[in-house]
Each structure stands twice: as C-alpha cells, then as structure tokens.
Protein backbone atom coordinates (compact mmCIF):
# COMPACT_ATOMS: atom_id res chain seq x y z
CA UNK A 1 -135.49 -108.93 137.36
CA UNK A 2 -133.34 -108.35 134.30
CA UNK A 3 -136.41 -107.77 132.29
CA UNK A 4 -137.84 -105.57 134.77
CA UNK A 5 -135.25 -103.31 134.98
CA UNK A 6 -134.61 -103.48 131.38
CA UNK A 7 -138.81 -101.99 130.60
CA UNK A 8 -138.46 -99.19 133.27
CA UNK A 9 -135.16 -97.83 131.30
CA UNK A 10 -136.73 -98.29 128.11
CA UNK A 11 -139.90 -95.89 129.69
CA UNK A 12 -137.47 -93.49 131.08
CA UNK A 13 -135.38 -92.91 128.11
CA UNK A 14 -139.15 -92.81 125.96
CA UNK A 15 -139.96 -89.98 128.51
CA UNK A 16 -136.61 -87.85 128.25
CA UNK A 17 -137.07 -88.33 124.56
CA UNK A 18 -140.25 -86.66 124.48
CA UNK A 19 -139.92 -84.03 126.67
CA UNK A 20 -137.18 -82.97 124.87
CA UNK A 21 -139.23 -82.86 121.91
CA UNK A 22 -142.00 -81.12 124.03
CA UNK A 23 -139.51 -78.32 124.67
CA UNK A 24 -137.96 -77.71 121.31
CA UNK A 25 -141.03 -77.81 119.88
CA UNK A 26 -142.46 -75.58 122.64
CA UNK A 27 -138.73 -73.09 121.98
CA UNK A 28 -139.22 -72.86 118.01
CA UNK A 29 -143.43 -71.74 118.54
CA UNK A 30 -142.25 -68.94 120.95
CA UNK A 31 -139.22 -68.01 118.48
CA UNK A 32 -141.62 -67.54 115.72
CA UNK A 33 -144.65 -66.02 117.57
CA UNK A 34 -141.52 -63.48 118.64
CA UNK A 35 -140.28 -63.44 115.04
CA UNK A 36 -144.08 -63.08 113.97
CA UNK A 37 -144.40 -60.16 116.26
CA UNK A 38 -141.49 -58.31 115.40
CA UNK A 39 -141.87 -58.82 111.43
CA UNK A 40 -144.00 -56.68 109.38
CA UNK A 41 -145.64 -57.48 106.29
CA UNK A 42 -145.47 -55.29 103.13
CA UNK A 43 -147.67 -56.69 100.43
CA UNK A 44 -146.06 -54.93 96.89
CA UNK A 45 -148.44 -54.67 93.80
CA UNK A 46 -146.99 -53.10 90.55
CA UNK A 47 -148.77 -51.11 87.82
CA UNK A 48 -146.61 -50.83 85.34
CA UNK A 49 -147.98 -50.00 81.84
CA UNK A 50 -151.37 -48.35 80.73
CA UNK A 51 -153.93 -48.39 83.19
CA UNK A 52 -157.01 -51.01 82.34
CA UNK A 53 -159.31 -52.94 83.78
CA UNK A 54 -157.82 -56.33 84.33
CA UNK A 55 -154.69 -54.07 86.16
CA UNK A 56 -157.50 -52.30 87.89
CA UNK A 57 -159.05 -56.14 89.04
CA UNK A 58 -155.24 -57.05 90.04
CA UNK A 59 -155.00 -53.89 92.39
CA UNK A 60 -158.16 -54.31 93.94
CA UNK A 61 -158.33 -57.85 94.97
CA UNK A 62 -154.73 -56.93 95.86
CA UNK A 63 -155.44 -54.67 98.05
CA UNK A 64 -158.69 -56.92 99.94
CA UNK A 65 -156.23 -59.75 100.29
CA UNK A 66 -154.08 -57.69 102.53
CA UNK A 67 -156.58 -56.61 104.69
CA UNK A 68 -157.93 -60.34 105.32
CA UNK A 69 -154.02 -61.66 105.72
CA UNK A 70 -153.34 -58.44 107.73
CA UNK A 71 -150.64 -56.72 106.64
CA UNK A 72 -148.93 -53.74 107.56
CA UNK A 73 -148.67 -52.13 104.83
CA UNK A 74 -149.60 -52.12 101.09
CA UNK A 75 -147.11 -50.54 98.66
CA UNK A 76 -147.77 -49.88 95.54
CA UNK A 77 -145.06 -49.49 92.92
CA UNK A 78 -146.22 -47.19 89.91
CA UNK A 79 -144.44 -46.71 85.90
CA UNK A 80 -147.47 -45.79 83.94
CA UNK A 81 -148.16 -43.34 81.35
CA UNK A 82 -151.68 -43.12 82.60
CA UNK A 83 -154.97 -45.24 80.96
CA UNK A 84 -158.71 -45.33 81.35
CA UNK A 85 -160.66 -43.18 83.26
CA UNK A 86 -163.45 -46.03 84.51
CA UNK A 87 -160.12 -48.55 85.83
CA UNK A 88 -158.33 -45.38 87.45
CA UNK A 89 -161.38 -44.56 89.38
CA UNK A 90 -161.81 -48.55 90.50
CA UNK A 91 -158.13 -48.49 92.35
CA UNK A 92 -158.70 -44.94 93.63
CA UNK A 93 -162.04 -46.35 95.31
CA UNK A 94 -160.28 -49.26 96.85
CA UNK A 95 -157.08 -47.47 97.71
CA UNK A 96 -159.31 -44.85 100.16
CA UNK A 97 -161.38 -47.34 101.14
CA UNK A 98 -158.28 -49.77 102.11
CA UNK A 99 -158.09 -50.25 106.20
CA UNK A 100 -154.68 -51.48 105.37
CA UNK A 101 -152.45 -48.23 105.32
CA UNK A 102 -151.43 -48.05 101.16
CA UNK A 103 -148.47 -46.24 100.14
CA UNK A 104 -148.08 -45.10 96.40
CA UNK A 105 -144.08 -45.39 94.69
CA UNK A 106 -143.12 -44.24 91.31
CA UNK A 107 -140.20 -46.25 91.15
CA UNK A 108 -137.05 -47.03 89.72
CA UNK A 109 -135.71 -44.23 88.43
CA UNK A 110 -137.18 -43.16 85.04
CA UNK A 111 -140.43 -43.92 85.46
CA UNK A 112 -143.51 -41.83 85.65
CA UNK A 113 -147.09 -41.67 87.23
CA UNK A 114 -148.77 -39.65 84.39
CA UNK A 115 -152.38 -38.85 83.70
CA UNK A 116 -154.59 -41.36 85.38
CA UNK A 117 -151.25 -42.55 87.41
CA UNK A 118 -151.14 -38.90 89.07
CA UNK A 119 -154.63 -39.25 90.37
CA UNK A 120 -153.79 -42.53 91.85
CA UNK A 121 -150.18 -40.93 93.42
CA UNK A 122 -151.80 -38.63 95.30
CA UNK A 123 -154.93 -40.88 96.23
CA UNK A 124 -152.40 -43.09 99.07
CA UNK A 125 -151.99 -42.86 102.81
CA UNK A 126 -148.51 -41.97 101.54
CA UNK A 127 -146.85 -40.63 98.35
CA UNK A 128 -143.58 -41.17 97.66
CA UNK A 129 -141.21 -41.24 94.21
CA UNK A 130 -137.99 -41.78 93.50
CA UNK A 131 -135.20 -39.76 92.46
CA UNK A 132 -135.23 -38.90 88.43
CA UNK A 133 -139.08 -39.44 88.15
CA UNK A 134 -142.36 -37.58 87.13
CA UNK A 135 -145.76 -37.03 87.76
CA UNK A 136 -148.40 -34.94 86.41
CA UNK A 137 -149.55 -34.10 82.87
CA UNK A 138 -152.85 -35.25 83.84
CA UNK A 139 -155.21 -32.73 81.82
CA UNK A 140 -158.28 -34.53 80.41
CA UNK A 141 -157.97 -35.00 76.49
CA UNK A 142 -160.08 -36.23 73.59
CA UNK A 143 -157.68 -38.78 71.25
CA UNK A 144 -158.59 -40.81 67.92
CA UNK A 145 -155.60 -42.70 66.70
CA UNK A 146 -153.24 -41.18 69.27
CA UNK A 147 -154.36 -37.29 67.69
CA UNK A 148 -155.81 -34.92 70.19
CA UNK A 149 -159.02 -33.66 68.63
CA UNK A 150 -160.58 -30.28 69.64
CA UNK A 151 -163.51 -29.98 72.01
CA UNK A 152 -166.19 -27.40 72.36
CA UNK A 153 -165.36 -25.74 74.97
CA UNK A 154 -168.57 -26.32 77.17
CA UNK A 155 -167.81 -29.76 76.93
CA UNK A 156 -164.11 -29.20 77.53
CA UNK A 157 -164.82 -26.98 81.29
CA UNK A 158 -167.16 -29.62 81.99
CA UNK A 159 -164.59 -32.43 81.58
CA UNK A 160 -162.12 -30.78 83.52
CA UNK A 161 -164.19 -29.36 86.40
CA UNK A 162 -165.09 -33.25 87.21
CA UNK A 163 -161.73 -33.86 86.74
CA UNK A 164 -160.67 -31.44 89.39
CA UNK A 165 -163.39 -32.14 91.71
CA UNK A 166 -162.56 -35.90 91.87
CA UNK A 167 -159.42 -35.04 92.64
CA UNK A 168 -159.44 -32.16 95.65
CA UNK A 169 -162.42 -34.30 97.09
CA UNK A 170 -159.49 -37.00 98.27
CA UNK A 171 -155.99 -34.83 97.99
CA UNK A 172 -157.30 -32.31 100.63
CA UNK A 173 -158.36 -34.60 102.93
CA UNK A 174 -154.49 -36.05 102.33
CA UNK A 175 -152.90 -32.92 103.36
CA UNK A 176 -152.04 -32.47 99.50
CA UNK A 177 -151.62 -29.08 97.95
CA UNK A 178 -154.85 -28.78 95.97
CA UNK A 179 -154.03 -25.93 94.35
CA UNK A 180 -150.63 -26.97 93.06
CA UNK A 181 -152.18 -30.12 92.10
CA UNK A 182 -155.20 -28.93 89.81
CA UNK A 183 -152.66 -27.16 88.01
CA UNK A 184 -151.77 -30.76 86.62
CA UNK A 185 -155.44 -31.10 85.46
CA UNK A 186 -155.77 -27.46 83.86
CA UNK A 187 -152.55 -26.82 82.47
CA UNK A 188 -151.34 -29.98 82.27
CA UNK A 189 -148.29 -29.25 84.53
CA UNK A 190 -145.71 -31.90 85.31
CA UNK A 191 -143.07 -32.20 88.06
CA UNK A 192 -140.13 -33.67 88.99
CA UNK A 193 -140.03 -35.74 92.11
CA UNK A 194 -138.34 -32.32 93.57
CA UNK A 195 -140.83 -30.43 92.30
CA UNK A 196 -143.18 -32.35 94.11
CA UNK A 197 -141.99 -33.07 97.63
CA UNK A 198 -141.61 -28.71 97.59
CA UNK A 199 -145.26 -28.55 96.22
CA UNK A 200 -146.48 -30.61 99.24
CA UNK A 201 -147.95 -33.28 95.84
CA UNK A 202 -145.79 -35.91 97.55
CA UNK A 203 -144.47 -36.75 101.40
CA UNK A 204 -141.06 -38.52 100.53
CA UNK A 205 -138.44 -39.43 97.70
CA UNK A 206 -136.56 -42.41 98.69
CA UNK A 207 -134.01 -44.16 96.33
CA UNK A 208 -135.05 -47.62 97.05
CA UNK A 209 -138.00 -49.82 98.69
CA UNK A 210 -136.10 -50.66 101.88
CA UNK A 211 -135.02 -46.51 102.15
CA UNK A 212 -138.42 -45.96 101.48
CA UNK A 213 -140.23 -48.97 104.58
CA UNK A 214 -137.08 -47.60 106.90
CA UNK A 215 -138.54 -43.89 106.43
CA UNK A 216 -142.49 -44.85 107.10
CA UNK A 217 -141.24 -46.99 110.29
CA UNK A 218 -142.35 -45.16 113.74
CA UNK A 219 -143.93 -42.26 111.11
CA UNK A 220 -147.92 -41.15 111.84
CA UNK A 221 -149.72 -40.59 109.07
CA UNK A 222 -153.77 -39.35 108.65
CA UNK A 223 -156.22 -41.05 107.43
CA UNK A 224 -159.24 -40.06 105.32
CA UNK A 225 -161.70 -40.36 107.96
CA UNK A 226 -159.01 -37.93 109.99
CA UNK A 227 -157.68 -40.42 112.23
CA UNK A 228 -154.20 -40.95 112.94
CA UNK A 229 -152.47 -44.11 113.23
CA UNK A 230 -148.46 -44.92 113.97
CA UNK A 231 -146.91 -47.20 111.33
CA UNK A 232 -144.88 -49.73 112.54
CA UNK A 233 -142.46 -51.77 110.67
CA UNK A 234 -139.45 -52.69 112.45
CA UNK A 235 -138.38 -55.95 110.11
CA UNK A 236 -140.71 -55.36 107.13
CA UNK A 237 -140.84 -58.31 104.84
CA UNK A 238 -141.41 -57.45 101.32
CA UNK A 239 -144.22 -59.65 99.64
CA UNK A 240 -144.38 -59.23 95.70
CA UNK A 241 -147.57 -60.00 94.27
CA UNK A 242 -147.64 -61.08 90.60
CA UNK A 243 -150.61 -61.36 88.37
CA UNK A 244 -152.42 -64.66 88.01
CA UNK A 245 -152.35 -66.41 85.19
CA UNK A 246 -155.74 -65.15 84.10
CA UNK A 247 -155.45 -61.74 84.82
CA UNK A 248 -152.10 -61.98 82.76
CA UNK A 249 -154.00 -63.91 79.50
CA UNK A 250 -156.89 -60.96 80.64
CA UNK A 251 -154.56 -58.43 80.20
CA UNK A 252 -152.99 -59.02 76.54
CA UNK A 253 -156.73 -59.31 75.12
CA UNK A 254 -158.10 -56.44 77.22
CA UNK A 255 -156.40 -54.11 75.28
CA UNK A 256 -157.84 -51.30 72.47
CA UNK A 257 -156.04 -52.67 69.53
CA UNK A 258 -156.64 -56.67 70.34
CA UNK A 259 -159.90 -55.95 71.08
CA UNK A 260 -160.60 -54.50 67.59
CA UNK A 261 -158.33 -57.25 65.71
CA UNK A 262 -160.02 -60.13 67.56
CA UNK A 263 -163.61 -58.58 66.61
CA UNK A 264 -162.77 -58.55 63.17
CA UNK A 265 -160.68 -61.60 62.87
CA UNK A 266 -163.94 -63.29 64.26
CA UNK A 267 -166.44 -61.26 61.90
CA UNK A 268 -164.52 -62.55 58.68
CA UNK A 269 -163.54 -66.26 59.82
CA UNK A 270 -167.40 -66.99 60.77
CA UNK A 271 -168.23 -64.78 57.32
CA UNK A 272 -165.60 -67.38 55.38
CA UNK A 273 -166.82 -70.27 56.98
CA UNK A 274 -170.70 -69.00 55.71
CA UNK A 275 -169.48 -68.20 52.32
CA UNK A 276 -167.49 -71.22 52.02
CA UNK A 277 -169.31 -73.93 54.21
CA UNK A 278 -166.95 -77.15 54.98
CA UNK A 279 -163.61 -75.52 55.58
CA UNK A 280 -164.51 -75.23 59.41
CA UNK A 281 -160.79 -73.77 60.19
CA UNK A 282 -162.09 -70.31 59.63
CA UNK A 283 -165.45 -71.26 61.69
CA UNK A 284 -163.25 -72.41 64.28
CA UNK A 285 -161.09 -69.53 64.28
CA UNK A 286 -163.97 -67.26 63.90
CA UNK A 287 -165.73 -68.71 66.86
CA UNK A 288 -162.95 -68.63 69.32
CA UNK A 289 -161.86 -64.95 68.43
CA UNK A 290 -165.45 -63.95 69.03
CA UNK A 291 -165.57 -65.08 72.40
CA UNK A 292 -162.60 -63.60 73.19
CA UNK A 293 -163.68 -60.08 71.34
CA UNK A 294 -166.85 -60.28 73.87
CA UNK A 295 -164.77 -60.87 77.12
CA UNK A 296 -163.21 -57.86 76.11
CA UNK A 297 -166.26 -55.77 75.30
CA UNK A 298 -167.35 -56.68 78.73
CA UNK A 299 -164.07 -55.23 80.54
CA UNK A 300 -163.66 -52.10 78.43
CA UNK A 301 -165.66 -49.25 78.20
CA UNK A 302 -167.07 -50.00 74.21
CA UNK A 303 -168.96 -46.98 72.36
CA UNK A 304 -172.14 -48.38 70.82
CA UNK A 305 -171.60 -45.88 67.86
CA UNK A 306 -167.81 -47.75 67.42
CA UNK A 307 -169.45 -50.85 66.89
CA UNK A 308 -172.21 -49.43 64.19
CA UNK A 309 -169.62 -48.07 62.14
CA UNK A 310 -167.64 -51.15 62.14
CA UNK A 311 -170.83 -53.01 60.66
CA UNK A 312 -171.33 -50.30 58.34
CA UNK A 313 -168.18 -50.95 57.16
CA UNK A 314 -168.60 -54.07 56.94
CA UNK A 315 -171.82 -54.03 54.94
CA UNK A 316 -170.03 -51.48 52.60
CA UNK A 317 -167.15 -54.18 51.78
CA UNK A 318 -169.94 -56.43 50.46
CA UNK A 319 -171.83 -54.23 48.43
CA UNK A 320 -168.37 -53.27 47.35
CA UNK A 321 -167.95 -56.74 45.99
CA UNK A 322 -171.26 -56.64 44.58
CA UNK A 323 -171.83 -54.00 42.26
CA UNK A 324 -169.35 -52.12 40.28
CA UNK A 325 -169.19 -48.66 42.49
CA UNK A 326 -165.63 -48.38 41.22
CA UNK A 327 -164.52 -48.48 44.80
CA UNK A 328 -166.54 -45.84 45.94
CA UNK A 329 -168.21 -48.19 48.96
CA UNK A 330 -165.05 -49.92 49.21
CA UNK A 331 -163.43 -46.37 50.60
CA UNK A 332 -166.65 -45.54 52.22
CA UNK A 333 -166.20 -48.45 54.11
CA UNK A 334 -162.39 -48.39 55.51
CA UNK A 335 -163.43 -44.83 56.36
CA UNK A 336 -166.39 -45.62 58.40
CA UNK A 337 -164.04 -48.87 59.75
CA UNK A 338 -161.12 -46.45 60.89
CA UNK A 339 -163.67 -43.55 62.68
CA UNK A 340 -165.63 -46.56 64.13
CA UNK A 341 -162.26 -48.27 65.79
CA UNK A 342 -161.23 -44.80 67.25
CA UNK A 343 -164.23 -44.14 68.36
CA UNK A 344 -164.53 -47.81 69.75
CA UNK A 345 -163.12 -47.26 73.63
CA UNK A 346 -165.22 -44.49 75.36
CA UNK A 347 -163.00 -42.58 77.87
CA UNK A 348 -162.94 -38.53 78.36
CA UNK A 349 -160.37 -38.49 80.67
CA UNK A 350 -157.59 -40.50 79.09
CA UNK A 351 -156.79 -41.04 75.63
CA UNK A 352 -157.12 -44.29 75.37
CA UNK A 353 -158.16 -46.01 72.41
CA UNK A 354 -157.45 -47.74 69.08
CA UNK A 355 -154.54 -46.59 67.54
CA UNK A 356 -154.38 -44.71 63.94
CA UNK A 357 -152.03 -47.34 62.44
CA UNK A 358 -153.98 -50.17 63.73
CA UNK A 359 -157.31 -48.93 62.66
CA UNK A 360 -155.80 -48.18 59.50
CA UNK A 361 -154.13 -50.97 58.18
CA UNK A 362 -156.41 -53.56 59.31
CA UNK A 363 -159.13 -51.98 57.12
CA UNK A 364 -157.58 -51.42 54.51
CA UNK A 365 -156.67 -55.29 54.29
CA UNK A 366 -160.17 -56.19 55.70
CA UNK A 367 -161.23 -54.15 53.02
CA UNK A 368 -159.46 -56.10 50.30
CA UNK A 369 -160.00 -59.27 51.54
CA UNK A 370 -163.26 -58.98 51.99
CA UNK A 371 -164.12 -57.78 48.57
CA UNK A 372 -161.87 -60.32 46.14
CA UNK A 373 -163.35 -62.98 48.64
CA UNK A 374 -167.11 -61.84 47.97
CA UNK A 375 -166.60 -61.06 44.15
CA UNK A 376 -165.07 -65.05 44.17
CA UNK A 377 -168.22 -66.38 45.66
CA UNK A 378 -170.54 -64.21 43.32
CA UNK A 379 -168.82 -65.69 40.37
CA UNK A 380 -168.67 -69.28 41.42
CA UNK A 381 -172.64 -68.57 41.92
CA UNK A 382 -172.80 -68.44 38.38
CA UNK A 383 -170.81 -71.14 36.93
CA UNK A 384 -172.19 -74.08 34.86
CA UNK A 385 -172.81 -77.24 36.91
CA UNK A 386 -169.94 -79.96 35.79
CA UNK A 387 -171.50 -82.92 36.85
CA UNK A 388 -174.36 -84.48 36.49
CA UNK A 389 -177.99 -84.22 35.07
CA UNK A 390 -178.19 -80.04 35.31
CA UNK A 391 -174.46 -80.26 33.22
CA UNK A 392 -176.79 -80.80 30.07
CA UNK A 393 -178.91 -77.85 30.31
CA UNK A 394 -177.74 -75.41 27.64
CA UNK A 395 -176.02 -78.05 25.83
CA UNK A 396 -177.17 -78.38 21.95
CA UNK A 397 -177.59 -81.78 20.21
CA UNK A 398 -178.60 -83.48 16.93
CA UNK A 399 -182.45 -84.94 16.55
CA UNK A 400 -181.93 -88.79 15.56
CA UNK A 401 -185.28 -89.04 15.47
CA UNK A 402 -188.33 -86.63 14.70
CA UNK A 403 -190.73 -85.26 17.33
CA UNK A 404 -194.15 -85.54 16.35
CA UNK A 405 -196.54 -83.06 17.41
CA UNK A 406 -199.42 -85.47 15.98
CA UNK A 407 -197.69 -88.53 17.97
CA UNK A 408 -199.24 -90.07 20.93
CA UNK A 409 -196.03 -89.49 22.79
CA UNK A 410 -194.73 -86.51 21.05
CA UNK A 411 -190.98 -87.42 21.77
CA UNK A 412 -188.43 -88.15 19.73
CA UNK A 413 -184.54 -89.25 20.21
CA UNK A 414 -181.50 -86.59 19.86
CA UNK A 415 -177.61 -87.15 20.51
CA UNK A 416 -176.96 -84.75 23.19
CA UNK A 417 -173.03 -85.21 24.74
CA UNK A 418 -172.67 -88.32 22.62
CA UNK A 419 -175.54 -90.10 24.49
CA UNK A 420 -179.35 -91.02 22.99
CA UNK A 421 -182.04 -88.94 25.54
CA UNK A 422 -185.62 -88.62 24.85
CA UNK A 423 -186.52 -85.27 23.92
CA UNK A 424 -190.02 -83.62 24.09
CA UNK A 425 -190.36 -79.95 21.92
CA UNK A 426 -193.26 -77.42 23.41
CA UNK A 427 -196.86 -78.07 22.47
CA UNK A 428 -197.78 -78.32 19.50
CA UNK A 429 -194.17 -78.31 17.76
CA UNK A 430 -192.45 -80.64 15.28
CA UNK A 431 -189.26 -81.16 14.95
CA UNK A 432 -187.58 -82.74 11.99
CA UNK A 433 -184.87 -85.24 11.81
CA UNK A 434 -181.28 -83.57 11.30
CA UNK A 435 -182.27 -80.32 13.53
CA UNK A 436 -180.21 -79.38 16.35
CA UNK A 437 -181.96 -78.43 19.34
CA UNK A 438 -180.87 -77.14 22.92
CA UNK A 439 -181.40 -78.47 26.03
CA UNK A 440 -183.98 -75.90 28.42
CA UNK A 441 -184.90 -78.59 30.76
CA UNK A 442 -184.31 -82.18 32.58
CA UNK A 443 -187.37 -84.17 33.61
CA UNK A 444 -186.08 -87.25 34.77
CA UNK A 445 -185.26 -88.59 32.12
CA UNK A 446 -186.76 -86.91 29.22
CA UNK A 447 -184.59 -83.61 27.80
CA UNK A 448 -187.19 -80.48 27.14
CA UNK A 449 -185.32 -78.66 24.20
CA UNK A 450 -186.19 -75.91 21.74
CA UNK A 451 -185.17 -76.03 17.83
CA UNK A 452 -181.91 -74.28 17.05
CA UNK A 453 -181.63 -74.40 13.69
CA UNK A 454 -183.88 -76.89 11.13
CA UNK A 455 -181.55 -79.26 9.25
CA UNK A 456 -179.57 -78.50 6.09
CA UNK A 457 -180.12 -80.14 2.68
CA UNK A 458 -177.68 -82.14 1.40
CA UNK A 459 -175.54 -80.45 -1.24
C-alpha cells in the first residue's frame, strides 16, 4: 500500500511540474509574440566616406536583407563628400526599388551629403538631416589629380542635362522641389539643412535617430508607384549593420590610389623577379599585388586609355635604361605614367580618380627604380664569366710548344692561367715557340687562339 501511494504522488507532483512548465512556457511565447508585435525594426546602414562600389554592394544587399527579414524601416545614415557616378546610381536603383520604406539621414552634425550623396538624399521614401549639415554642390565635373579641367561645352550641357534628368525622373515623383533641386546640378548650389526643409529638398531635420523614428511614427508617406502607406513604429529597435569583413578588406583596395599602387607594385615585382630570376620575394609580391590590382579593375570603372599610358610608360623607363636619351624617355615616361593614372577611373559625374600627388610621386620613383635596375642588368649582361671554361676566353698565354701547320695534329702546348692546354692556330698557321697568343675559343679541351705578338730575341 505504502508503495502504491508513494507512485501515484510521485505522478501527481510529475504532472503539476509540467503543467507549470506548459504554462510559463505557453506565458513567455505570448509575451514575445506581443513584444514582437508591438516592436518595430529599423535596419541602419551608414555611408560614410566617398561613394564606391564595394559601399554601393554594402547598401544594396543591405537594403534586400531587410525586405526578406521584414523590417519596418530602413534608415540610412549619410557623411559623404560624394563619389562615383556608376556606385551612386546602384543604391539609387535599389533604394526606389526597396518595398521596405528607406529613409535617407545626413547625420551627426557636421556632416554632408554632397555630389553623388545629394542624389541619393533626395532618392528616399523620406529625407531628413540634421541640424548644422549640408547638401548639394552636386554639379557634374571633369577632375585629374583633384584639378577641375575645362570641358567643351557640348560635352559639358550634355553631362549635365543627364544629370538633371536622372534626377527630376525620381525627386518629382517624391514630392521634391525639382526646380530648387536642379539648381544643385547647374549651379552647383548648396544648402543648409534650413535651407532645405524651406526648399521642399528635404521633409524633416531631427537632432537625433530616436527624434528622427519618433517623428516618422503614425506619419504617411508616398511611394513611387503613388501609393500611400502609414508608417508604424511604436517601439522601433535600432539594428546597425556593419560591413563584412570582405566588403571592409574590398573597400581599402577598391580605391583610385591603391588601385594604381597595387598595379604597379605588381608590374615591377613580377619585372624584378624576370630580370633577376631566383629571388622569388619580388615574384611573390608581384603576383599577389596583381591579383589584387585585377579585383579592383573589376569593381571600378577603369579607362582602357589609363591603362595604355601606364604601359607606355612603362616601356619608356626601359628604353630609358637602354640607350643614352639623356633622360628624354625617362620624362616622357613619368609624363605619360601621371596622365595615364588620372585618366585611370572613368566617371563624368564625380571627380573621382587618382590623385595628383599619388600619380606623381609614384612615377617619379617608378621611374628611377626602374631605370638604375635595368641599366644594372644590361651591365651584368656584359661582364666576363669568372668561373669556369668560358673564364679563359680572351685570356693571353705563352706557346711552350710550337704549332705546326705541317703537323699531323697541328697543336701545340701554351701556358694559359698557369695551366698547360692544347692549343690549335687557324689553318694553315704556325706558331713559334715563345709567342703569346690569345684565347678566341674552347673546344673541349683544346684552346683555339690567334698569335699576339711572335717571340722576342734574346738580348
């Protein structure tokens, strides 16, 4: 009986136990479905710095992971003094084609959406800035080394009428005023974040991300397509999402003046290690900085006329090296090197490029090295042999004994180096004991020498 008893409390108390588990579990699913419900996510990307492609990949994969973890809200936070025309247009693409409402910040204080980052402002669902920022200054410009260069003026109104285009085709359909905002495109016009909200460039200027979510909560906005929907984002929770790893190695590479330095850093360690075969560092080197130059190149926009300067430089240097031009190639060359890294990243609509004290130094020191390291191979081309058989030839020697042209063998013996060789004089020449003779030719192991001088008589 006492067992009895004893297994039907030990049930009971297993049942209590797990329906009490049953309902906390059950209690802390329906708290967070209700916390779920009531919190809204805000995914935050950043571009901050020059616009370029791998910041152009971050956005955009940025913005499609939102839509498949479906978010509320996208917000991105902008401090950039503009960048490529080709990566602008990528995030502009995404940003209208987003389903996941996208909100545009120029944020903290001090920053600036310039150039490229004004197109991209006024691109979002919303566009907001905060107080002591800037926008605008987004006229298209032609740089090399960081110098505007004058345009002819066809090419100039063509330039900016796509520039203008692009951006009324999206700004009007986001209740923008168009015709403040070309005036950052044609005169090159900037504005204050004041400036802006009275233009109608911009919706709101909030001091802070949280001023800025508790502002868009319960607000309507419009669409491109037209349609309105109600943003709501009672207990937003701010998501911050960094680069990856890659995109952040990407991104120090994928830049104008890396991408020149690791082309030519590869060009010269693979031209050392063919110059100078054995030392493999510089093939090593070479190698890597190559493939690192060429996942650039496929990023950046690269002008095929950049890169056939660069190799005219290049083949300058050497003929530099070469033949005595008294530096005439050699400046030749870092000319065509510095017009060939300006001219390297192709984009009209933002000067974006190699810079003039990049392009400058590193070809001038290119230059150099390339020459004194050319002009050291040339000469070790033409030094004597110090080993072995070929060491002999040009060497002169005494005739121990005389060659014979009469002889069967028509050798004779010489002292050449302090050793006894066989030596054999052209056809049909005798040589005389005492004579001194040079050395034209090895065969095996017979010297083929020519008289120097016959031998004197004894005084």
């Amino acid at each position: 009986m006492r067992g009895r008893r004893l297994f039907v409390w030990t049930c009971v108390f297993i049942a209590l136990v797990g329906l009490l588990a049953f309902a906390s579990r059950t209690a802390t699913a329906s708290a967070s479905a209700i916390n779920s419900e009531n919190t809204s996510t805000v995914v935050e990307l950043r571009i901050d710095g020059e616009i370029e492609p791998i910041l152009a990949e971050y956005v955009v994969n940025g913005i499609k992971q939102a839509d498949q973890e479906h978010a509320s809200l996208v917000l991105i936070t902008m401090d950039t003094p503009g960048g490529l025309d080709v990566s602008m247009r990528e995030i502009i693409q995404a940003i209208l084609q987003s389903p996941v409402p996208v909100v545009t910040y120029v944020a903290p204080s001090g920053s600036r959406a310039a150039s490229a980052g004004f197109f991209i402002l006024l691109s979002a669902d919303v566009a907001a800035m905060s107080p002591g920022t800037e926008t605008g200054a987004a006229s298209p410009i032609m740089e090399l080394g960081g110098h505007v260069m004058e345009i002819d003026e066809t090419m100039r109104k063509k330039i900016v009428n796509d520039a203008t285009a692009f951006l009324r085709s999206y700004a009007q359909r986001r209740g923008r005023n168009t015709d403040v905002a070309v005036t950052a495109v044609t005169d090159a016009k900037a504005f204050s974040e004041k400036e802006a909200l009275d233009g109608k460039l911009i919706d709101i200027v909030a001091s802070s991300p949280e001023q800025l979510l508790a502002i868009l909560d319960g607000r309507t906005i419009t669409r491109l397509d037209g349609a309105t929907q109600k943003l709501s984002l009672p207990h937003p929770a701010l998501e911050l999402r960094e680069m990856t790893g890659r995109e952040k190695f990407l991104t120090r590479i994928v830049a104008p003046d890396a991408f020149f330095i690791l082309l030519l850093v590869g060009v010269f360690g693979l031209y050392t290690e063919f110059t100078h075969p054995g030392l493999f560092a510089p093939g090593v080197i070479g190698g890597i900085a190559i493939v690192l130059a060429v996942i650039s190149m496929l990023h950046l926009p690269v002008n095929f006329a950049g890169l056939l300067l660069i190799a005219l430089a290049l083949a300058l240097f050497v003929l530099e090296a070469k033949y005595p031009t008294h530096g005439i190639l050699g400046v030749g060359g870092v000319i065509s090197m510095v017009l060939g890294a300006m001219t390297l990243i192709r984009s009209p609509l933002t000067g974006m490029g190699v810079s003039l004290l990049t392009s400058l130094s590193v070809a001038v020191a290119l230059g150099l090295i390339v020459v004194i390291l050319t002009r050291a191979v040339i000469k070790s081309r033409s030094w004597k042999q110090a080993a072995g058989r070929e060491e002999l030839i040009g060497e002169e020697g005494e005739v121990i004994e005389p060659v014979e042209s009469a002889s069967e063998s028509g050798m004779g013996m010489a002292r050449v180096h302090g050793e006894m060789w066989r030596v054999a004089a052209p056809k049909g020449q005798s040589i005389l004991k005492g004579s001194w003779v040079r050395v034209k030719r090895v065969d095996g192991l017979t010297l083929q020498v020519e008289l120097v001088r016959p031998p004197q008589p004894a005084p």
